[in-house]
PDB file of N, CA and C in Angstrom:
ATOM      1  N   UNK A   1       4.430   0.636 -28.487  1.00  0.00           N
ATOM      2  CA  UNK A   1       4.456   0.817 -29.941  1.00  0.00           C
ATOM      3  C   UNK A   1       4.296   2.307 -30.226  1.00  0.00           C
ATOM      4  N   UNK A   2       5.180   2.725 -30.840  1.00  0.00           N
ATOM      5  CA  UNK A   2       5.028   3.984 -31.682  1.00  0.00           C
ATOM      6  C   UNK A   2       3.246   4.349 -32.581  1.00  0.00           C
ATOM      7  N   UNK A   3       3.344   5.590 -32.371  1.00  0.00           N
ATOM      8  CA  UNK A   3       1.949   6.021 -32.737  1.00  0.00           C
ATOM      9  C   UNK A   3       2.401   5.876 -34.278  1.00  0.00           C
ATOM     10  N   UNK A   4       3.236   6.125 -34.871  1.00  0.00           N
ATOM     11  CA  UNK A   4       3.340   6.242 -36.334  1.00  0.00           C
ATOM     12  C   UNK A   4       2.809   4.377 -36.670  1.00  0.00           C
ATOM     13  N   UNK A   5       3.484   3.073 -35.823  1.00  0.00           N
ATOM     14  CA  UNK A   5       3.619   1.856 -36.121  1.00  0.00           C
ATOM     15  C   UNK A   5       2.234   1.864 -36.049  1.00  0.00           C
ATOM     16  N   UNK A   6       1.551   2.289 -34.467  1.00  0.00           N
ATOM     17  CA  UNK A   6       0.458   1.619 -34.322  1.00  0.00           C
ATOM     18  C   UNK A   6      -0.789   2.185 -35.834  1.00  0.00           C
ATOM     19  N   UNK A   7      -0.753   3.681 -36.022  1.00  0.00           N
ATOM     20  CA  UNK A   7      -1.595   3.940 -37.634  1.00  0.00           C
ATOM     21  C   UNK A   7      -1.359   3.128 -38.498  1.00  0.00           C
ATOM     22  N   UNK A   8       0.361   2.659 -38.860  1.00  0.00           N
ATOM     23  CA  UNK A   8       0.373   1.678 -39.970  1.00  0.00           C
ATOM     24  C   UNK A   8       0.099   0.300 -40.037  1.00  0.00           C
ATOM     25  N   UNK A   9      -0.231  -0.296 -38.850  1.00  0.00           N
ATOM     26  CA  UNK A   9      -1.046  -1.112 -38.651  1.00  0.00           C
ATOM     27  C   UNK A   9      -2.180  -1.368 -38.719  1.00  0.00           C
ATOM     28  N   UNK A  10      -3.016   0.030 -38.593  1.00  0.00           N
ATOM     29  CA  UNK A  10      -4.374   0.296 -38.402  1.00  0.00           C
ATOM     30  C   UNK A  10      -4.808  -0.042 -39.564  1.00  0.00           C
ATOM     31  N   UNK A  11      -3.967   1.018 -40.508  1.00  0.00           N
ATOM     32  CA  UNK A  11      -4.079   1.344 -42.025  1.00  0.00           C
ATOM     33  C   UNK A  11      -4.347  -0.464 -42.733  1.00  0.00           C
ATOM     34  N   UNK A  12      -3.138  -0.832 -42.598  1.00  0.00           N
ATOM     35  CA  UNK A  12      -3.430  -2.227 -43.277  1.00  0.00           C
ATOM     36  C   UNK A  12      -4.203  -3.231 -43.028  1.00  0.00           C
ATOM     37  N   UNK A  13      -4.725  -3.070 -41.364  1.00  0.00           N
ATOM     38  CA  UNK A  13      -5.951  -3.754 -41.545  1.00  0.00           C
ATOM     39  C   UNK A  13      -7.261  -3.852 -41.659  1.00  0.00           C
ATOM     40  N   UNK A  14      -6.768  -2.313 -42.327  1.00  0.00           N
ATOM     41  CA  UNK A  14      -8.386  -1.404 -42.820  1.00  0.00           C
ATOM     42  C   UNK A  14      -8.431  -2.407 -44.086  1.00  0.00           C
ATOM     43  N   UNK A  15      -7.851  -2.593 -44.542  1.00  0.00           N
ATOM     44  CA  UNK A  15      -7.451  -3.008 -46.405  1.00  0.00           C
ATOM     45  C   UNK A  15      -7.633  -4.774 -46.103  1.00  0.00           C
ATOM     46  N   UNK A  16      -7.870  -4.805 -45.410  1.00  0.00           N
ATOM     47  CA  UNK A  16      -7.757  -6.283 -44.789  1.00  0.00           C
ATOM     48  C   UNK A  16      -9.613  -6.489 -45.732  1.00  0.00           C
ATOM     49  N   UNK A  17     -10.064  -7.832 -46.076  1.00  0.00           N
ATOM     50  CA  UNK A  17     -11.290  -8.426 -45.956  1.00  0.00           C
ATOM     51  C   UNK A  17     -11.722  -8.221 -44.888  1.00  0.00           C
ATOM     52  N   UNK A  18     -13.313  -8.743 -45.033  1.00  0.00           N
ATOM     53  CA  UNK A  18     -13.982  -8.514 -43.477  1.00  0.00           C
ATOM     54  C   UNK A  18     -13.502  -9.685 -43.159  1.00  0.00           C
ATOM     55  N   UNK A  19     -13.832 -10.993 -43.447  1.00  0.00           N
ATOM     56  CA  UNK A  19     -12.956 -12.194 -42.921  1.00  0.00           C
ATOM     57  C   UNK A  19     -12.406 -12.262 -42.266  1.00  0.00           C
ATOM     58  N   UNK A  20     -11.079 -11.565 -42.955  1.00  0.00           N
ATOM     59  CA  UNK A  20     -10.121 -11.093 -42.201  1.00  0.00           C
ATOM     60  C   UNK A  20      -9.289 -10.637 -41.009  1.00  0.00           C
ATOM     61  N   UNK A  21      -9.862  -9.701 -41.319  1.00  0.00           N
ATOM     62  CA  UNK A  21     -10.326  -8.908 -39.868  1.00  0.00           C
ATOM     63  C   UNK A  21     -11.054  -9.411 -39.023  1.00  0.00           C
ATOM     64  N   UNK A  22     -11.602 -10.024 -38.689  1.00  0.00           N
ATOM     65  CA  UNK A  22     -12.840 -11.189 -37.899  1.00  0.00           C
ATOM     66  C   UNK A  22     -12.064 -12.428 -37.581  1.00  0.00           C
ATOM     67  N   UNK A  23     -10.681 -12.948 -38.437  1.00  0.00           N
ATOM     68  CA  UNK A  23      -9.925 -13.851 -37.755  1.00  0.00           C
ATOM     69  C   UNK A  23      -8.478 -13.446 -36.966  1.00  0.00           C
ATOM     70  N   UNK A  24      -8.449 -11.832 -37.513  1.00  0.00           N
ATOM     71  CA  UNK A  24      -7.123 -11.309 -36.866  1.00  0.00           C
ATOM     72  C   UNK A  24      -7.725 -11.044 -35.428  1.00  0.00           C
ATOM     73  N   UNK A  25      -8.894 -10.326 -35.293  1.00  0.00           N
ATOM     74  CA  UNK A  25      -9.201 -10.125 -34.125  1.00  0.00           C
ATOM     75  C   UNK A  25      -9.807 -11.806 -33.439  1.00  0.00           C
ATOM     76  N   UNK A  26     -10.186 -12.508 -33.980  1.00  0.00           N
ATOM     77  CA  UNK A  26     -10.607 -13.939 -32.656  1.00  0.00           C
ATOM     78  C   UNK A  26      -8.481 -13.988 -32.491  1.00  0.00           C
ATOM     79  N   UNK A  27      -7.858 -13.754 -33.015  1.00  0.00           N
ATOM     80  CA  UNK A  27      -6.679 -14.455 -32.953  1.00  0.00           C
ATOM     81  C   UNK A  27      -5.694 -13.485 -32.144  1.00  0.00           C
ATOM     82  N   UNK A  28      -5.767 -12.239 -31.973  1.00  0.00           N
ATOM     83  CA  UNK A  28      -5.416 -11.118 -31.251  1.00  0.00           C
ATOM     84  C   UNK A  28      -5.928 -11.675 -29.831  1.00  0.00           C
ATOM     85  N   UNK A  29      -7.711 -11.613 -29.781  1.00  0.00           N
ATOM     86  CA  UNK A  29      -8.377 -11.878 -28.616  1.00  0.00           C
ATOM     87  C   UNK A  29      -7.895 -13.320 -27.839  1.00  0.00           C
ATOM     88  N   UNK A  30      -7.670 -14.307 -28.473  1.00  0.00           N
ATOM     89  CA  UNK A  30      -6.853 -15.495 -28.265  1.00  0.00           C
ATOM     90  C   UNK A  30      -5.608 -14.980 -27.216  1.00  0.00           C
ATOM     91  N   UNK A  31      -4.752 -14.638 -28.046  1.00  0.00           N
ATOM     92  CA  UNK A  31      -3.278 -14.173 -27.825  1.00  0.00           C
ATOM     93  C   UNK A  31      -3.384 -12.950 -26.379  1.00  0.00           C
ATOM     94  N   UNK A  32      -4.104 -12.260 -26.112  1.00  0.00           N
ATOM     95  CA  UNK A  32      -4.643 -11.100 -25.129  1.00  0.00           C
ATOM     96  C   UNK A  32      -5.259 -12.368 -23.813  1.00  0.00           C
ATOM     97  N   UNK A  33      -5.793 -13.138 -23.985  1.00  0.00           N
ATOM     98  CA  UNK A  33      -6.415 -13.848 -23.185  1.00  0.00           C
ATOM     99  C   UNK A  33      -5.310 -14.848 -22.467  1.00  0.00           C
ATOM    100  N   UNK A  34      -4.635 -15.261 -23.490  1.00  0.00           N
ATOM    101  CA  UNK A  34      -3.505 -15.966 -22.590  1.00  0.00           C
ATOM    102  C   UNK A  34      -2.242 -15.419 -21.755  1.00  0.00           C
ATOM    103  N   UNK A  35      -2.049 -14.259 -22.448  1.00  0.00           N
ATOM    104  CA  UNK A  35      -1.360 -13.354 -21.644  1.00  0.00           C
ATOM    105  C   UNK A  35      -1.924 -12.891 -20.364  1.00  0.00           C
ATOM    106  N   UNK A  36      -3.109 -12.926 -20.343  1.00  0.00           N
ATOM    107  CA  UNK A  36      -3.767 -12.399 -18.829  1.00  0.00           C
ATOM    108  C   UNK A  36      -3.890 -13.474 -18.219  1.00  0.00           C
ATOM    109  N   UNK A  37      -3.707 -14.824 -18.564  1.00  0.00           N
ATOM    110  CA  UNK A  37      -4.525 -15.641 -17.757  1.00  0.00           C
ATOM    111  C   UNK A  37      -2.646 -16.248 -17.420  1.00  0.00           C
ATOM    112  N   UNK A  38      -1.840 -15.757 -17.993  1.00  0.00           N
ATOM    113  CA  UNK A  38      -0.229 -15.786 -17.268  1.00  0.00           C
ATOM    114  C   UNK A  38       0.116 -14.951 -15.748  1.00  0.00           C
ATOM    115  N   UNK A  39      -1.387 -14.215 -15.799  1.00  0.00           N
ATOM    116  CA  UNK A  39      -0.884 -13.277 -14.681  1.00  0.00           C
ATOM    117  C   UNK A  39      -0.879 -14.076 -13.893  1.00  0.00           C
ATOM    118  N   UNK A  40       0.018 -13.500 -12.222  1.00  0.00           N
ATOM    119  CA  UNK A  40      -0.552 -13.841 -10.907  1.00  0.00           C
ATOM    120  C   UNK A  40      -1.722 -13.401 -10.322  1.00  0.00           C
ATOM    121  N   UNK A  41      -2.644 -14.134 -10.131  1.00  0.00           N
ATOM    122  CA  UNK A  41      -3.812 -13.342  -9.535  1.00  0.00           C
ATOM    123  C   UNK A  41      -3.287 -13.200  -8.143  1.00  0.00           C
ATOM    124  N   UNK A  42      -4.408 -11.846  -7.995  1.00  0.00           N
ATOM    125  CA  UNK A  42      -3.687 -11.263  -6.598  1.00  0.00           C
ATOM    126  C   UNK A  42      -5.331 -11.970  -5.752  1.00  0.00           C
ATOM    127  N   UNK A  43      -4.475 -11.162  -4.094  1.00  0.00           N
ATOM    128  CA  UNK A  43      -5.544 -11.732  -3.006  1.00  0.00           C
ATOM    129  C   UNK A  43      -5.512 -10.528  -2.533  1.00  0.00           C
ATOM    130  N   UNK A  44      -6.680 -10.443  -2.059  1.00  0.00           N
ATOM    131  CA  UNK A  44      -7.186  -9.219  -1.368  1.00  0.00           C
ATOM    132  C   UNK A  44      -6.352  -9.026  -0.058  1.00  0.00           C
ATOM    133  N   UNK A  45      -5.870 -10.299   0.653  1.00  0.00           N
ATOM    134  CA  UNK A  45      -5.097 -10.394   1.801  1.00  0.00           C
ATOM    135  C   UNK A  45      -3.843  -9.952   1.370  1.00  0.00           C
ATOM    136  N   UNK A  46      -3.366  -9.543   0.348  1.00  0.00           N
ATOM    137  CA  UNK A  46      -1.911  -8.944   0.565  1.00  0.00           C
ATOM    138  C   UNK A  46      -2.088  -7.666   0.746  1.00  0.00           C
ATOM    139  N   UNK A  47      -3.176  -6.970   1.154  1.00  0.00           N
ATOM    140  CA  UNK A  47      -3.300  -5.418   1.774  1.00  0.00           C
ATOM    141  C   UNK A  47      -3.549  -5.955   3.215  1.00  0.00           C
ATOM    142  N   UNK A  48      -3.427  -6.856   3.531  1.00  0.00           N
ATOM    143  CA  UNK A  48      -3.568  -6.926   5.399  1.00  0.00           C
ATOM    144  C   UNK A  48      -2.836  -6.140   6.127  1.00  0.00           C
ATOM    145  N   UNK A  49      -3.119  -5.404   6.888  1.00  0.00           N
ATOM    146  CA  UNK A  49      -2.272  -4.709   7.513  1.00  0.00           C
ATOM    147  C   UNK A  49      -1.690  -2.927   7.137  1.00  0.00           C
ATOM    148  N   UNK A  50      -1.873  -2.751   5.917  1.00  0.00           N
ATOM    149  CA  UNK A  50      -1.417  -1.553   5.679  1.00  0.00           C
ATOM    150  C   UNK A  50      -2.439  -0.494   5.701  1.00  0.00           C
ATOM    151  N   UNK A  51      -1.578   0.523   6.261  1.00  0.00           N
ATOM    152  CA  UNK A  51      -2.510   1.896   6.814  1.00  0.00           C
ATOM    153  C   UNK A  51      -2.669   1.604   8.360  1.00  0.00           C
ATOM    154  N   UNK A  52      -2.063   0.608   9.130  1.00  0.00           N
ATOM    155  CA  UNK A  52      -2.917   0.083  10.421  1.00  0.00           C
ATOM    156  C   UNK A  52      -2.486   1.668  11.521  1.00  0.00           C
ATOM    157  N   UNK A  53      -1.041   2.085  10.892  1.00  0.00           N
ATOM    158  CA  UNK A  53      -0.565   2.924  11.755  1.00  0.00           C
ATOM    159  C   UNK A  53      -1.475   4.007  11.913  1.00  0.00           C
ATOM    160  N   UNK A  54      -2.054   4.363  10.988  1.00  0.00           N
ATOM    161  CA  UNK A  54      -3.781   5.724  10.781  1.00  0.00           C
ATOM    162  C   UNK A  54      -4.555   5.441  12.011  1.00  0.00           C
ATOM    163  N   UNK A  55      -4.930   4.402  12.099  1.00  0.00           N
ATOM    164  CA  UNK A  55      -5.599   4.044  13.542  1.00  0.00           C
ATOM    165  C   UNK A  55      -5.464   3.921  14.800  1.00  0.00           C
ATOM    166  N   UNK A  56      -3.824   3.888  14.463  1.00  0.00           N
ATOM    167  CA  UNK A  56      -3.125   3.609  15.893  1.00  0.00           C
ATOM    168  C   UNK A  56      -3.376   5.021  17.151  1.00  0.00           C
ATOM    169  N   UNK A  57      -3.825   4.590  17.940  1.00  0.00           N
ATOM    170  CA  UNK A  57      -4.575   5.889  19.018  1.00  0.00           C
ATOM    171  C   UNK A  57      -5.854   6.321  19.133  1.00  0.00           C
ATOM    172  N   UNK A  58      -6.539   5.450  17.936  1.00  0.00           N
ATOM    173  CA  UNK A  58      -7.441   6.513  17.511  1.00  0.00           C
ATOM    174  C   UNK A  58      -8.631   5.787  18.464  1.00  0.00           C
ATOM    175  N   UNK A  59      -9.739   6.593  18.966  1.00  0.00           N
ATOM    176  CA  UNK A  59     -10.950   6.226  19.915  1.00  0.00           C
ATOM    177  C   UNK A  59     -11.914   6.008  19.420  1.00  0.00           C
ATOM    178  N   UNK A  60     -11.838   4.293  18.699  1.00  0.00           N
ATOM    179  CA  UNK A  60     -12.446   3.455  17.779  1.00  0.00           C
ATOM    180  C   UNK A  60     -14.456   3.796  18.267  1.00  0.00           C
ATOM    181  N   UNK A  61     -15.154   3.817  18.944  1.00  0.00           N
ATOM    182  CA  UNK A  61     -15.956   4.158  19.979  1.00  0.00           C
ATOM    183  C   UNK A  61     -16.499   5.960  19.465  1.00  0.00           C
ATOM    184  N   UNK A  62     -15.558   6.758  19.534  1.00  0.00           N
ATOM    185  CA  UNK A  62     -15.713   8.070  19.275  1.00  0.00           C
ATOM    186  C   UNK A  62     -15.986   8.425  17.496  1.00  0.00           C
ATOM    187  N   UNK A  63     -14.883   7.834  16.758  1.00  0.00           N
ATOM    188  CA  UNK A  63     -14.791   7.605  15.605  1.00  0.00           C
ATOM    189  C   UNK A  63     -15.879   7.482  14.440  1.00  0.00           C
ATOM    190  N   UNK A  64     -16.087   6.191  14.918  1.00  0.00           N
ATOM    191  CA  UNK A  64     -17.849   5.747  14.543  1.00  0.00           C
ATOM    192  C   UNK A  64     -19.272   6.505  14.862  1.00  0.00           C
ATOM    193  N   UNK A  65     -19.272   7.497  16.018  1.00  0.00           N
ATOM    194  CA  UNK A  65     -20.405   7.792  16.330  1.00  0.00           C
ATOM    195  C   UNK A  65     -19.926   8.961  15.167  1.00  0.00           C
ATOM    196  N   UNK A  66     -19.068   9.665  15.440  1.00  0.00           N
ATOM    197  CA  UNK A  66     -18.799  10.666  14.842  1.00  0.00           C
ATOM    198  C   UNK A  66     -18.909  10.463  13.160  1.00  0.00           C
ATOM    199  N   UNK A  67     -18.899   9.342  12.689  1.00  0.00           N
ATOM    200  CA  UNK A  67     -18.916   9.234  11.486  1.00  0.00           C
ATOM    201  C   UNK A  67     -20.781   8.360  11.102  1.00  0.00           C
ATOM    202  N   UNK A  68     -21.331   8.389  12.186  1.00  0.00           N
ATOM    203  CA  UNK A  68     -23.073   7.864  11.930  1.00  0.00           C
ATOM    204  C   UNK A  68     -23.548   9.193  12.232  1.00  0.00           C
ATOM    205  N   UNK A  69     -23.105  10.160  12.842  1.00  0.00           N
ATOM    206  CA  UNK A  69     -24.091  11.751  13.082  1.00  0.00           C
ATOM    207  C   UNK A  69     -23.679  12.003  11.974  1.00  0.00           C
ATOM    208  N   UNK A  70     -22.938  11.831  10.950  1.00  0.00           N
ATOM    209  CA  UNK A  70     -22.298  12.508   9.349  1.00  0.00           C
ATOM    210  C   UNK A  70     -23.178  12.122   8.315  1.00  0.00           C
ATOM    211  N   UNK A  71     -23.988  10.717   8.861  1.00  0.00           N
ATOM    212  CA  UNK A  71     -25.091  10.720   8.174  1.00  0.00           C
ATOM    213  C   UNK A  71     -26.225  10.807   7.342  1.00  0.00           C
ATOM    214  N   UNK A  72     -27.010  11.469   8.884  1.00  0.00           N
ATOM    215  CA  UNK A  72     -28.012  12.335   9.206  1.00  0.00           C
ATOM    216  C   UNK A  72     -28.312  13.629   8.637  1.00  0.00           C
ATOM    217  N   UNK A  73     -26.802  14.367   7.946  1.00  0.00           N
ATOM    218  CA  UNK A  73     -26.605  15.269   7.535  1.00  0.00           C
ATOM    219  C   UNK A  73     -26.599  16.794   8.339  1.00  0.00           C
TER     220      UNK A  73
END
């Protein structure tokens, strides 16, 4: 939405009752809620595997110590 649309929207539902405004927003919040709940929820398992190549060689053993003396400070 255009910044000019989204002010003239703003504007008119400044002018709105409090009522009003208190049923546009449960009815906005309604409408926002079902749209999210259309999403696909994701799984943490569709990052399995990526980045694995970063590790590939690496002296898993060496790695770790080197990153527990980092510590200690």
């Amino acid at each position: 939405m255009p910044e000019a649309n989204y002010n003239q929207v703003m504007s008119e539902i400044k002018t709105l009752k409090l009522s009003d405004q208190l049923r546009l927003l449960e009815e906005m919040a309604t409408l926002i809620r079902k749209g999210a709940s259309k999403q696909a929820l994701r799984s943490i398992l569709e990052i399995r595997g990526k980045g694995k190549d970063i590790w590939k060689g690496l002296d898993v053993k060496a790695y770790i110590d080197e990153e527990r003396s980092s510590w200690n400070g």
